[in-house]
N, C-alpha and C. Protein backbone atom coordinates (compact mmCIF):
# COMPACT_ATOMS: atom_id res chain seq x y z
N UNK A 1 72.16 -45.90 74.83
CA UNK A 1 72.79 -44.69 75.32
C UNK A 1 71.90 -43.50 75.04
N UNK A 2 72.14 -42.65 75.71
CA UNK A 2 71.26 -41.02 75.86
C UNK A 2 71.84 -40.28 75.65
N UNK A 3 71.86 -39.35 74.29
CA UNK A 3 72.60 -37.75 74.16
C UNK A 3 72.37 -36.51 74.94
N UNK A 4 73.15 -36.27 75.61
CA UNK A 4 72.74 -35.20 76.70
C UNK A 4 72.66 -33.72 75.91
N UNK A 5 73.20 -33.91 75.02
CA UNK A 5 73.51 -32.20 74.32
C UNK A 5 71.95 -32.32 72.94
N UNK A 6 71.58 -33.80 72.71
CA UNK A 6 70.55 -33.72 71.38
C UNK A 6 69.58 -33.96 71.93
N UNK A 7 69.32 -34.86 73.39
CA UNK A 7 68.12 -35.29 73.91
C UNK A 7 67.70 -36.26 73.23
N UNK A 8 68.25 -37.16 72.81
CA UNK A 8 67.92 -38.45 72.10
C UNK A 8 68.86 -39.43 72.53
N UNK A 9 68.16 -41.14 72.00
CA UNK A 9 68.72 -41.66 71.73
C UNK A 9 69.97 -41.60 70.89
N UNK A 10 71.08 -42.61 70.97
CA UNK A 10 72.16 -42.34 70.02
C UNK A 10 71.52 -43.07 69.16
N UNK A 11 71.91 -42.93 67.87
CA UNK A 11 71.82 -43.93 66.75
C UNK A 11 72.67 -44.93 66.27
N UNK A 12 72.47 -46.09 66.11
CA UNK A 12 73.25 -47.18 65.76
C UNK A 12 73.93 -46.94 64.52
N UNK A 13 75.49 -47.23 64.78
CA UNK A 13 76.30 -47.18 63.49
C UNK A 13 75.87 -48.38 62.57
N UNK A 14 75.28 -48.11 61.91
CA UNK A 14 75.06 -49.01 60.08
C UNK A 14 76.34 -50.71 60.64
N UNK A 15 75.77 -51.41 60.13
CA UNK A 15 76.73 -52.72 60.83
C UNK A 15 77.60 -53.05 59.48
N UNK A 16 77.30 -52.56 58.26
CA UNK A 16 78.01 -52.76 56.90
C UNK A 16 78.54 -51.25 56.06
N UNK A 17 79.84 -50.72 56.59
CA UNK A 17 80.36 -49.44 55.98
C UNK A 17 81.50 -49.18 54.76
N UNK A 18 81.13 -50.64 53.60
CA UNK A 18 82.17 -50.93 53.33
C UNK A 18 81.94 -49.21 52.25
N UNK A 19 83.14 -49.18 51.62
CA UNK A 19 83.61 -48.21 50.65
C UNK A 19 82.66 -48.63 48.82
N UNK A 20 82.79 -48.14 48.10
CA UNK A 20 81.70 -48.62 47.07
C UNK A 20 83.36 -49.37 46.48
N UNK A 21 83.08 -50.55 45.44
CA UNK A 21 84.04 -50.99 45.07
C UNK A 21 84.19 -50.86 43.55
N UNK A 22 83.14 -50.57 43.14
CA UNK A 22 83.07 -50.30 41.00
C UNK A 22 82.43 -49.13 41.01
N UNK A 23 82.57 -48.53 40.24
CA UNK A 23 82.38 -47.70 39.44
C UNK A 23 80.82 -47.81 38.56
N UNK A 24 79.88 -47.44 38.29
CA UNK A 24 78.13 -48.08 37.91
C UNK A 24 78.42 -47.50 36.59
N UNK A 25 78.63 -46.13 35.87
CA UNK A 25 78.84 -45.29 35.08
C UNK A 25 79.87 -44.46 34.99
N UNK A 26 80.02 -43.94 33.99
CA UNK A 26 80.97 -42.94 32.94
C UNK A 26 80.26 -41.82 32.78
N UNK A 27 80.83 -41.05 32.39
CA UNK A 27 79.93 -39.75 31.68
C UNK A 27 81.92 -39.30 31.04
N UNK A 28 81.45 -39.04 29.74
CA UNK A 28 82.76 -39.06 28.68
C UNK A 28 82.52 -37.67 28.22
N UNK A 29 83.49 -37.08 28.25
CA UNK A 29 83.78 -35.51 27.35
C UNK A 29 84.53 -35.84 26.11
N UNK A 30 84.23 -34.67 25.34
CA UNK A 30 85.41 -34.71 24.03
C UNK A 30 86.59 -34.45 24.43
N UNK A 31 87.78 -34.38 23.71
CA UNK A 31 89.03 -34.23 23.96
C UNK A 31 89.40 -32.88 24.19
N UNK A 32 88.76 -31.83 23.91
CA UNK A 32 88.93 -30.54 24.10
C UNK A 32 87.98 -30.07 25.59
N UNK A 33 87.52 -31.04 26.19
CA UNK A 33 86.46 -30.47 27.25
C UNK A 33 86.60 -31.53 28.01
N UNK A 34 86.06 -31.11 29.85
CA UNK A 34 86.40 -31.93 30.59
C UNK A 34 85.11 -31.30 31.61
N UNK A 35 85.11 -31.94 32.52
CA UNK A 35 84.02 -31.35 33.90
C UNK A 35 85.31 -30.84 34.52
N UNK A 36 84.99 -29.73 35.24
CA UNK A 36 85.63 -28.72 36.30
C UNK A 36 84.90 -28.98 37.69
N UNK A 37 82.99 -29.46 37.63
CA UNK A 37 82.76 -29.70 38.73
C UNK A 37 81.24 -30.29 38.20
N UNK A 38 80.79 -30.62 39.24
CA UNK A 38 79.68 -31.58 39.16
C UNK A 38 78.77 -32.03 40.48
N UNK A 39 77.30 -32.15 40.51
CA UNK A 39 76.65 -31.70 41.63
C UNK A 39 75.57 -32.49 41.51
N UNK A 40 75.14 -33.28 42.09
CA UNK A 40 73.00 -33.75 42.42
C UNK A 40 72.54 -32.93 43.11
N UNK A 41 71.03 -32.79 42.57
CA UNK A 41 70.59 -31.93 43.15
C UNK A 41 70.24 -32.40 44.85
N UNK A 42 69.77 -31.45 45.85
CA UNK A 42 69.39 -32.32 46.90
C UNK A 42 68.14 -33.18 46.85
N UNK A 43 67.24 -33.22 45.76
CA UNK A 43 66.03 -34.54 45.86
C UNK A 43 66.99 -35.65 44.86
N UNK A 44 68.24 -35.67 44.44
CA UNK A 44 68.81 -36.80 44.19
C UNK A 44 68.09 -37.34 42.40
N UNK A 45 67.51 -35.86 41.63
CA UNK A 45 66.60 -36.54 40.55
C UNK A 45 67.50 -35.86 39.19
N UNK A 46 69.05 -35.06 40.04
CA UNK A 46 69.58 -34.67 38.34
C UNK A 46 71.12 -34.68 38.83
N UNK A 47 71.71 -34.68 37.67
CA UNK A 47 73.38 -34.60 38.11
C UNK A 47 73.69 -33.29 36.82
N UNK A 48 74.48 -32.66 37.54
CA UNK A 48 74.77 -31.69 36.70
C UNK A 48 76.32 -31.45 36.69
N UNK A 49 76.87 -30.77 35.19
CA UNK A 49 78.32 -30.68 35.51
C UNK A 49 78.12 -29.88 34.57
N UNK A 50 79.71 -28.76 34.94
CA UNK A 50 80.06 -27.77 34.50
C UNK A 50 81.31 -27.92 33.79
N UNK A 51 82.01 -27.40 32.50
CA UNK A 51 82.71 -28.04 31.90
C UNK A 51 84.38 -26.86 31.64
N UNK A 52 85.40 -27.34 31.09
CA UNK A 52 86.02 -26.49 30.99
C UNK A 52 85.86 -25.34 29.80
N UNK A 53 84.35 -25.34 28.92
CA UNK A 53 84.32 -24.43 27.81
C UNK A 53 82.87 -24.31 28.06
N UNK A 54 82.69 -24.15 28.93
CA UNK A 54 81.71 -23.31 29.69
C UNK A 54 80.39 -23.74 29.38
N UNK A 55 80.19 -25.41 29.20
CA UNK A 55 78.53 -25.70 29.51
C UNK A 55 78.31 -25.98 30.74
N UNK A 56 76.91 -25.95 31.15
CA UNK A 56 76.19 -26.43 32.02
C UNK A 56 75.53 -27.73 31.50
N UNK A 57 75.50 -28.61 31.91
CA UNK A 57 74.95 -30.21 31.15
C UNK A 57 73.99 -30.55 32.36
N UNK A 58 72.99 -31.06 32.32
CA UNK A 58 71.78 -32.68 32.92
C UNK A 58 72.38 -33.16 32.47
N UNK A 59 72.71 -34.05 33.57
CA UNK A 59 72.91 -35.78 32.98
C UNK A 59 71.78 -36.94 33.52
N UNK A 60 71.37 -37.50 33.36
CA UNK A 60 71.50 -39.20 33.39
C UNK A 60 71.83 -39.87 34.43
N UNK A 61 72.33 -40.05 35.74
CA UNK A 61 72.71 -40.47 36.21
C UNK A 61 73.34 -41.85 36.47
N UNK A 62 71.57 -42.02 36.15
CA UNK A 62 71.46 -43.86 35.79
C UNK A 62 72.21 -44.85 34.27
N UNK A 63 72.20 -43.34 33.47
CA UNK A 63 72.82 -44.18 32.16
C UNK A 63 74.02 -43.35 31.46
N UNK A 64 73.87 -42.28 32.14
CA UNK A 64 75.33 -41.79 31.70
C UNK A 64 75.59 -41.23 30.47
N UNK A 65 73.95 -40.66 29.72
CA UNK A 65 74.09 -39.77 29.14
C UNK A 65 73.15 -38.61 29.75
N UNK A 66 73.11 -37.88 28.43
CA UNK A 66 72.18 -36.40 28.75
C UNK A 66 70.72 -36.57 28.81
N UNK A 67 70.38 -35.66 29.72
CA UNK A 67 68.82 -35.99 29.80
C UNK A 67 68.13 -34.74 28.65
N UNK A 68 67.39 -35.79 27.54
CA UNK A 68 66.79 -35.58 26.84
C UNK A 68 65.27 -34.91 27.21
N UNK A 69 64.96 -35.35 28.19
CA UNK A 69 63.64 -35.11 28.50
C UNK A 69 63.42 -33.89 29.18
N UNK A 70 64.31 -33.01 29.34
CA UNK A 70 64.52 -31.56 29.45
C UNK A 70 64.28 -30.90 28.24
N UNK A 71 63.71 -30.23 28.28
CA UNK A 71 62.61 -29.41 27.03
C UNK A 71 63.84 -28.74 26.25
N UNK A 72 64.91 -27.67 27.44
CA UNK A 72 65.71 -26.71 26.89
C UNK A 72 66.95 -27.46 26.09
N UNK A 73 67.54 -28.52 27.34
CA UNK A 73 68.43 -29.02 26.71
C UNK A 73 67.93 -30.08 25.02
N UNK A 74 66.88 -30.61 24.66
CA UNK A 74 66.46 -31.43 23.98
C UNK A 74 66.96 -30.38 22.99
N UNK A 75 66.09 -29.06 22.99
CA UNK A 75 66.23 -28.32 21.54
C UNK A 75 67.39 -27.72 21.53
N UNK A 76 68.64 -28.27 22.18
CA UNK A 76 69.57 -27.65 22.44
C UNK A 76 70.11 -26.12 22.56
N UNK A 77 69.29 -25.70 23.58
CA UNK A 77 69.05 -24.10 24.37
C UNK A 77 70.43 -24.13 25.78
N UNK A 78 71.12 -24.87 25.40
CA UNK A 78 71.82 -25.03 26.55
C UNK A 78 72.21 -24.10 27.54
N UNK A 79 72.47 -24.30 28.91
CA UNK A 79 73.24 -23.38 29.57
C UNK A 79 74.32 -23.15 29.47
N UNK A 80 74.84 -21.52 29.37
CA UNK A 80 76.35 -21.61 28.89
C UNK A 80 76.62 -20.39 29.44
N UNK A 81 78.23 -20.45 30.06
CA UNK A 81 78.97 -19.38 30.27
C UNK A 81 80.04 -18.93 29.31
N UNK A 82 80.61 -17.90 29.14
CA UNK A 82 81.51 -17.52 28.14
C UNK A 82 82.92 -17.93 28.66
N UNK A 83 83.17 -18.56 29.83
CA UNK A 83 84.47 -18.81 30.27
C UNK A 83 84.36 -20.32 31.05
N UNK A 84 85.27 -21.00 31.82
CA UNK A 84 85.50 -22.65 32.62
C UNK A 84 84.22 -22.32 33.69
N UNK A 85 83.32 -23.41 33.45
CA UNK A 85 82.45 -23.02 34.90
C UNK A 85 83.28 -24.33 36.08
N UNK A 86 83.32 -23.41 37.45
CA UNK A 86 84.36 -24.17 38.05
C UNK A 86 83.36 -23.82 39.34
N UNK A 87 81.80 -23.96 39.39
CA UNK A 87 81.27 -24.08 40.52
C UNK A 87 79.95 -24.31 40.52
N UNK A 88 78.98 -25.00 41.50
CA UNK A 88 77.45 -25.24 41.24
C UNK A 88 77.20 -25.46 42.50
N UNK A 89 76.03 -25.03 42.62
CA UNK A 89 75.02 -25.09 43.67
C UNK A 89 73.36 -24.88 43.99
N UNK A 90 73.12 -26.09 44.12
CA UNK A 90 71.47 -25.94 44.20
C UNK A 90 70.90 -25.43 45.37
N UNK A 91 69.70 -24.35 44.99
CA UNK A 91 68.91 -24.60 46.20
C UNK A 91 68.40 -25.72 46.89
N UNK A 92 67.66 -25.52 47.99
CA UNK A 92 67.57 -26.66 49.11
C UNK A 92 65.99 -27.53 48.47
N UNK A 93 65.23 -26.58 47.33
CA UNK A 93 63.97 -27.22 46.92
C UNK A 93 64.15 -27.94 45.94
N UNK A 94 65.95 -27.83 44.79
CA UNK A 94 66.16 -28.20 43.70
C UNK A 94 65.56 -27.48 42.34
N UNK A 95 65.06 -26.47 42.98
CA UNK A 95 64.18 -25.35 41.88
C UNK A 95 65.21 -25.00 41.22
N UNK A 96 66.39 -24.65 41.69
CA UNK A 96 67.25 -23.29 41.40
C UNK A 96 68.72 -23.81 41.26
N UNK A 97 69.51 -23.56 40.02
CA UNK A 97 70.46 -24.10 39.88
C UNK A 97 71.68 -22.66 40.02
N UNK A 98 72.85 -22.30 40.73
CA UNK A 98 74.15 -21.62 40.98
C UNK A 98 74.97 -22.00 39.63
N UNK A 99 75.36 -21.30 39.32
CA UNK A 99 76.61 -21.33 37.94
C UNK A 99 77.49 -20.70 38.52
N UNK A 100 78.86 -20.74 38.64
CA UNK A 100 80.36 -19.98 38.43
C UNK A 100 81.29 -20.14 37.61
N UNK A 101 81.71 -18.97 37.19
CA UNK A 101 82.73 -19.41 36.25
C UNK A 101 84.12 -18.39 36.88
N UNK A 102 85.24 -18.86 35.91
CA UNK A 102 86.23 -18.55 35.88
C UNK A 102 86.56 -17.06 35.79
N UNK A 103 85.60 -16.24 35.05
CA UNK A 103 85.80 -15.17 35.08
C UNK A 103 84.95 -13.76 36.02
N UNK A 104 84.13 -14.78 37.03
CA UNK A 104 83.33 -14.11 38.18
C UNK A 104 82.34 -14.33 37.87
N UNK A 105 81.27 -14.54 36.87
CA UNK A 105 80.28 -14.62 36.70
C UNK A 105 79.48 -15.83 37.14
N UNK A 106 78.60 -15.33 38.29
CA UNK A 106 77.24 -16.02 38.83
C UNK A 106 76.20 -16.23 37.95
N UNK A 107 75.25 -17.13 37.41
CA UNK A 107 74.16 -17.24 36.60
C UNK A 107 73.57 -17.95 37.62
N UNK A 108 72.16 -17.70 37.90
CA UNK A 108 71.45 -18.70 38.57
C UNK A 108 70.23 -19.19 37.39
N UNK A 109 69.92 -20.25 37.52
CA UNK A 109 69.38 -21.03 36.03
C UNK A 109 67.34 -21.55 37.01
């Protein structure tokens, strides 16, 4: 078939769309803290989450803890807001990390 509006071929629907069925990893908070939200970057090389007492965390993806091999987070320089961060967003190069929190405040990291 021919897309008249893209000028292409159509593309074949994938012949296997099942849903994922397990779960690979965890990522565990303390009892006083939880994720509010959570994001990969777009090159797919960090996961980040924002918590209800206002960290910014790297994670791990693959193992489901913190990535150590971040200079700031190692010496524990963490990112932090003074209130729930309840939003994130990367730029499109993954340079640049969006913070929001609960009480209006934007940080870009």
């Amino acid at each position: 078939q021919f897309d008249v509006f893209r000028g292409t071929a159509a593309a074949k629907p994938d012949e296997n769309d099942d849903f994922p069925s397990k779960c690979t990893h965890q990522i565990k908070f303390g009892k006083k803290s939880h994720a509010e939200c959570a994001a990969f970057s777009p090159d797919g090389q960090y996961l980040v989450s924002g918590t209800i007492d206002g960290f910014v965390e790297v994670w791990d993806h693959e193992t489901g803890k913190l990535r150590k091999d971040l200079k700031y987070q190692a010496n524990e320089d963490l990112m932090m807001h003074e209130e729930a961060v309840l939003s994130l967003a990367w730029s499109k190069d993954s340079e640049l990390l969006a913070t929001g929190d609960q009480g209006g405040k934007i940080k870009v990291w």
